[in-house]
Protein backbone atom coordinates (compact mmCIF):
# COMPACT_ATOMS: atom_id res chain seq x y z
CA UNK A 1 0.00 0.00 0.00
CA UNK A 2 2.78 2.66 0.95
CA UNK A 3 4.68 1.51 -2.03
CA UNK A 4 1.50 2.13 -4.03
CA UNK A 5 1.27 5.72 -2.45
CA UNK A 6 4.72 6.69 -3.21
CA UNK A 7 4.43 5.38 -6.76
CA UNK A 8 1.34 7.90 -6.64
CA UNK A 9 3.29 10.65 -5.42
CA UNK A 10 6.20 10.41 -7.53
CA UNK A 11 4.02 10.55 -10.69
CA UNK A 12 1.08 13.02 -9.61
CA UNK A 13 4.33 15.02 -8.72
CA UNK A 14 6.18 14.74 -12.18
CA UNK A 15 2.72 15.77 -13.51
CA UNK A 16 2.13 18.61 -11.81
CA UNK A 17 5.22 19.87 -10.02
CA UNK A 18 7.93 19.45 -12.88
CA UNK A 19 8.41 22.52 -14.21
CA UNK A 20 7.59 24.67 -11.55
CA UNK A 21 11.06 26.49 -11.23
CA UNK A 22 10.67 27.38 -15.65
CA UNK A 23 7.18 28.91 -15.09
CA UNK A 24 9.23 32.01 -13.85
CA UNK A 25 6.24 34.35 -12.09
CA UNK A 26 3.53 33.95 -9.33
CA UNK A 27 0.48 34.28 -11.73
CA UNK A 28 1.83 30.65 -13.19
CA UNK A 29 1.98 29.30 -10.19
CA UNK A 30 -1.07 30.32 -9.16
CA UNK A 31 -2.63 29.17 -12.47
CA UNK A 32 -1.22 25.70 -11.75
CA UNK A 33 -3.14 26.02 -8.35
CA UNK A 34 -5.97 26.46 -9.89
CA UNK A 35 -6.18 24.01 -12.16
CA UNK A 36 -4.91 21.49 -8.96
CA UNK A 37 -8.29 23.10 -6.86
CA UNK A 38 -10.57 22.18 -9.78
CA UNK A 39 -9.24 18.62 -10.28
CA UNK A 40 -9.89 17.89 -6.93
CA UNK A 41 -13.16 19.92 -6.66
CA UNK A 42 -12.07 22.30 -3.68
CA UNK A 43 -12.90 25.74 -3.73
CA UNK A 44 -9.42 27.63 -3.11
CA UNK A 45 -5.64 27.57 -1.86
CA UNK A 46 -3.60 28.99 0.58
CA UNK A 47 0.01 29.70 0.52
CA UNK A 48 1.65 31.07 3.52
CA UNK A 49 4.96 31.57 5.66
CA UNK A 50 3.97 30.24 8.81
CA UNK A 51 2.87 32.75 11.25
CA UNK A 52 5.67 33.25 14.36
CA UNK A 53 4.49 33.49 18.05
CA UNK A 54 5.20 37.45 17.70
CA UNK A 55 2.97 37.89 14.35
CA UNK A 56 -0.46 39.45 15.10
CA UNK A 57 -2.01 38.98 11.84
CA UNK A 58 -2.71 36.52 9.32
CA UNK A 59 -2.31 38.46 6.04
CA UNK A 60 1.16 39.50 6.04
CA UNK A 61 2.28 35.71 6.10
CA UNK A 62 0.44 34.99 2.91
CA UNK A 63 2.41 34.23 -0.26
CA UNK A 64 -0.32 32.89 -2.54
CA UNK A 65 -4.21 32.56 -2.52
CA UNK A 66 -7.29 32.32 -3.81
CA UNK A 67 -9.28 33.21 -0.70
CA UNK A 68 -11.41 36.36 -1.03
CA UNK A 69 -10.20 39.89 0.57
CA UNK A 70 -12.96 40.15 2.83
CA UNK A 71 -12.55 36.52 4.37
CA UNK A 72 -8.83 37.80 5.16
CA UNK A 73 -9.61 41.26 6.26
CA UNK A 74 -12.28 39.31 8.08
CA UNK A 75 -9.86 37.11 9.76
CA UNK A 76 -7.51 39.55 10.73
CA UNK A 77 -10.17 42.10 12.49
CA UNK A 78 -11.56 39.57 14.48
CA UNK A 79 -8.21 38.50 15.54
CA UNK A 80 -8.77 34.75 14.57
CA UNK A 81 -4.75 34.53 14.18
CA UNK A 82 -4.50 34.10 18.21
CA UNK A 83 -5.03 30.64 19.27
CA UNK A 84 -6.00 29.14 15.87
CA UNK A 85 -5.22 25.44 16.46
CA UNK A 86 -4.66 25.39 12.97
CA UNK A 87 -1.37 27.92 13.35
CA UNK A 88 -0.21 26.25 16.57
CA UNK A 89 -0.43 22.89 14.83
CA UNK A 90 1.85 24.02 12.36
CA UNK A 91 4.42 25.52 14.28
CA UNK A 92 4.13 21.96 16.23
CA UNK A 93 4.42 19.37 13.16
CA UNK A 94 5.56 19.11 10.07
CA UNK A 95 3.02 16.06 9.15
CA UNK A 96 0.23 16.96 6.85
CA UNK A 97 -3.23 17.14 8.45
CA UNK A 98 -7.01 17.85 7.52
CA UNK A 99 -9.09 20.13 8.60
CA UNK A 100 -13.18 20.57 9.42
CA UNK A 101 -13.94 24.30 10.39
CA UNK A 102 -16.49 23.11 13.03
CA UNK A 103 -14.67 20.85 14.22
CA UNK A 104 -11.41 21.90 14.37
CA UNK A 105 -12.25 25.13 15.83
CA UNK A 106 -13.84 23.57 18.93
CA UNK A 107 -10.67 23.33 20.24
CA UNK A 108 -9.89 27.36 20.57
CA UNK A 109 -10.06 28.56 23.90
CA UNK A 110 -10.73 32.06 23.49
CA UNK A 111 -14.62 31.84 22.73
CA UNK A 112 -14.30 32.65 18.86
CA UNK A 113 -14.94 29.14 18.05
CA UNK A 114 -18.26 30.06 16.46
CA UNK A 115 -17.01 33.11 14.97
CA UNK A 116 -13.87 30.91 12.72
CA UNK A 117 -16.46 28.47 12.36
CA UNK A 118 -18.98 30.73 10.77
CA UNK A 119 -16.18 32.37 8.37
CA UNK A 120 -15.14 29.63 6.82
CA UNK A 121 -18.07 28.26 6.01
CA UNK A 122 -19.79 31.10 4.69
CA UNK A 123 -17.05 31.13 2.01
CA UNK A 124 -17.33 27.77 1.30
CA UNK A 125 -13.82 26.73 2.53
CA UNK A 126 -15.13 24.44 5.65
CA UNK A 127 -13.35 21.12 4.77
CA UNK A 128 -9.54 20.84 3.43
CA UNK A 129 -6.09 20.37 4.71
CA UNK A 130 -2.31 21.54 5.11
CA UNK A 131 0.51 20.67 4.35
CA UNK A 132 3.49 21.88 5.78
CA UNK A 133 6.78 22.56 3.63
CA UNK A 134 10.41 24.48 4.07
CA UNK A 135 12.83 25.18 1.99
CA UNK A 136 16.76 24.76 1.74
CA UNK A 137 17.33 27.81 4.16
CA UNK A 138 14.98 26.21 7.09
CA UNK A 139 12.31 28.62 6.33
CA UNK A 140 8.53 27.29 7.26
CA UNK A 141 5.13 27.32 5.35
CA UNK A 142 2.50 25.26 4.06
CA UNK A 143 0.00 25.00 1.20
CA UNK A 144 -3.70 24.44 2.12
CA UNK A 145 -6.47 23.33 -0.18
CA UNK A 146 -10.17 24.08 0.77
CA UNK A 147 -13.92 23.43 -0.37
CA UNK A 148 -16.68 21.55 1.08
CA UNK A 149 -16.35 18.46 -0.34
CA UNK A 150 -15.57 15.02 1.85
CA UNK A 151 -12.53 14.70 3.30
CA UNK A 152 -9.18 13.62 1.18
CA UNK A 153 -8.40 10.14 1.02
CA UNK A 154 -5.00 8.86 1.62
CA UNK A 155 -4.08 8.69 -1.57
CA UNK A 156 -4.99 12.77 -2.21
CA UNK A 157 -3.32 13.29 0.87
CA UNK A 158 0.36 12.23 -0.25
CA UNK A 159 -0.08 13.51 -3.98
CA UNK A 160 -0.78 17.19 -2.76
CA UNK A 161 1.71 16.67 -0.23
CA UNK A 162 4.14 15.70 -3.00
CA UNK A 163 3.79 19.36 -4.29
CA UNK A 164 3.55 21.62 -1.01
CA UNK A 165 7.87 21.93 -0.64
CA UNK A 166 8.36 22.34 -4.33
CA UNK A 167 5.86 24.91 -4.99
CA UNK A 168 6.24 26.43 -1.23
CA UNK A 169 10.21 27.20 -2.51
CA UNK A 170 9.62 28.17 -5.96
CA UNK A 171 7.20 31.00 -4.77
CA UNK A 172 9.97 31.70 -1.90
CA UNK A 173 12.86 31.97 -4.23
CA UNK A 174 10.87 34.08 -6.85
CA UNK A 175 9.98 36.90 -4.36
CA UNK A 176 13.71 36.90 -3.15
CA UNK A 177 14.50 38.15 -6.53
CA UNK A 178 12.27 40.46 -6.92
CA UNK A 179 12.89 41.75 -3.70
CA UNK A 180 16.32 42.89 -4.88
CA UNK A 181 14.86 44.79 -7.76
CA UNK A 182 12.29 46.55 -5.59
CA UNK A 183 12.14 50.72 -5.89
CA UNK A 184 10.09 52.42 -3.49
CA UNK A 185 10.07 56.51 -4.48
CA UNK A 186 10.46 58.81 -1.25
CA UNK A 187 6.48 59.56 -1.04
CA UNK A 188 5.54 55.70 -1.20
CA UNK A 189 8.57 54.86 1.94
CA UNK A 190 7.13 57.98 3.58
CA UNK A 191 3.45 56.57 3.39
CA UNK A 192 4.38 53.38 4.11
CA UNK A 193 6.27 54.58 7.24
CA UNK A 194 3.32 56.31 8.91
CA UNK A 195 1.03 53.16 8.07
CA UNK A 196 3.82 51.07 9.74
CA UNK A 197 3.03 53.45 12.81
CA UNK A 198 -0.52 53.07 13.05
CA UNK A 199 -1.96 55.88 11.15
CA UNK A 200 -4.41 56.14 8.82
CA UNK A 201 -5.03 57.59 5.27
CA UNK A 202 -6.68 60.78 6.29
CA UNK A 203 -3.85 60.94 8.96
CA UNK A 204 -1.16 60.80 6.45
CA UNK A 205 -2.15 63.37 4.07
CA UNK A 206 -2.35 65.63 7.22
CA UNK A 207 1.25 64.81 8.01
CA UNK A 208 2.60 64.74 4.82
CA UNK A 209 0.50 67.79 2.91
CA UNK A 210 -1.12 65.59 0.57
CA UNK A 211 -4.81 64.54 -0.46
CA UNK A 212 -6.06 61.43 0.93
CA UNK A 213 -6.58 60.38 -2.67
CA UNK A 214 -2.62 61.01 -3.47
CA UNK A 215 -1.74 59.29 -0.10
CA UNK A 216 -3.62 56.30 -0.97
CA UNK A 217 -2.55 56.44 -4.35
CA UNK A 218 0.76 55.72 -3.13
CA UNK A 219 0.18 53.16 -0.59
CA UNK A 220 -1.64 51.24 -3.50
CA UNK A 221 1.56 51.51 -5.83
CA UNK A 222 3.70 50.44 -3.21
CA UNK A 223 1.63 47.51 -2.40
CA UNK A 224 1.06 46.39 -6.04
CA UNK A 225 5.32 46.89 -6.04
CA UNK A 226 5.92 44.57 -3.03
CA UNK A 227 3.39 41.98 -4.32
CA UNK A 228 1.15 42.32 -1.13
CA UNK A 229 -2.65 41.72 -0.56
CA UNK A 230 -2.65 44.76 1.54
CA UNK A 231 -1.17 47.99 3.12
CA UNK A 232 -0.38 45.78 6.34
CA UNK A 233 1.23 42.82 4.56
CA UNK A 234 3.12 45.55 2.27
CA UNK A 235 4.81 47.09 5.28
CA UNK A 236 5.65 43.62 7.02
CA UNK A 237 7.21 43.02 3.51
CA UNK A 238 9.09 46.10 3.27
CA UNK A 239 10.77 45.78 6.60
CA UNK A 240 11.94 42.35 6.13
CA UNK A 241 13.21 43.60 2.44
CA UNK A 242 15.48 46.35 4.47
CA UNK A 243 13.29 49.24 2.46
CA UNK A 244 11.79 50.79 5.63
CA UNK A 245 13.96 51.11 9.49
């Protein structure tokens, strides 16, 4: 039977991972991702660093998905990051594991089980699993696959897990290299500065002499630069890529 599995694995990953590191940009990736959701009839991905005991929010840590904006914006305002069992599972193990949003979230202490619960499924992500990867420098992720449909058999289970390191470290390795052809201009470092210190929009343009329109302007051409989902991910991103102090 494990021979079976790995046989599985070894072609399923052939299929679908070889080529990863000549598709050369995100978008292909993420195309690839797709087309891996609607074999297996899921409804959406999830590729992420995994969040450290200091991070307090979800978005920043996301490389790659295809959840909706709100579900994350969602996620992150009601705090959901602190005491997911989910996030302390995978800064536990390294074994892949499945997931049932009802279930799963019984297990949170902090009284937000309904709350987790209630956002998953209403975007149709209630069922799936993760799969934890690194890559050659030690660094920690996983890629998660999500829908409503039963739960993977084994067999699923070790050909997506076949993928989650190779496609975790292509992503990895093409945002280092972009990173060292990012160019911030002064206004969008200055914007990006102030957002990094809490204020808002209308704050900024009061600081900085601008419209709110300009400042935001800004803060969305600096986000689109750094590859972000969001003005909060964008700064996390810009610190660790040495472009703000």
């Amino acid at each position: 039977m494990a021979d079976r599995f790995h046989t599985t694995s070894a072609h399923f990953q052939n299929r679908w991972g070889s080529g990863l590191s000549a598709l050369g940009s995100e978008e292909s990736v993420a195309e690839k991702l797709d087309l891996i959701v609607k074999r297996y009839g899921l409804r959406g991905y999830l590729l992420i660093n995994v969040p450290s005991e200091t991070s307090t929010d979800f978005s920043s840590n996301v490389l790659l998905t295809s959840w909706p904006d709100e579900m994350l914006k969602t996620y992150d305002h009601a705090g959901l990051i602190f005491g997911s069992p989910v996030i302390e599972r995978l800064r536990q193990s390294t074994n892949p594991f499945t997931y049932d949003a009802d279930r799963t979230n019984r297990r949170r202490a902090d009284g937000k089980a309904a709350i987790a619960a209630s956002l998953f499924d209403r975007h149709g992500l209630s069922r799936g699993a993760y799969f934890p990867a690194h890559n050659s420098a030690g660094l920690r992720g996983a890629l998660a696959f999500g829908g409503t449909r039963e739960a993977f058999n084994s067999q699923e289970m070790a050909e997506l897990n076949a993928l989650a390191n190779a496609i975790f470290t292509e992503v990895v390795d093409l945002r280092a290299g972009r990173r060292q052809n990012v160019s911030l201009s002064r206004r969008e470092i200055e914007c990006l500065s102030w957002a990094s210190a809490g204020k808002t929009s209308v704050e900024m343009s009061e600081i900085l002499g601008l419209s709110e329109y300009t400042v935001n302007h800004y803060l969305n051409r600096a986000t689109r630069k750094l590859d972000a989902v969001n003005r909060v991910q964008a700064v996390a991103k810009a610190i660790r890529a040495g472009l703000l102090n």
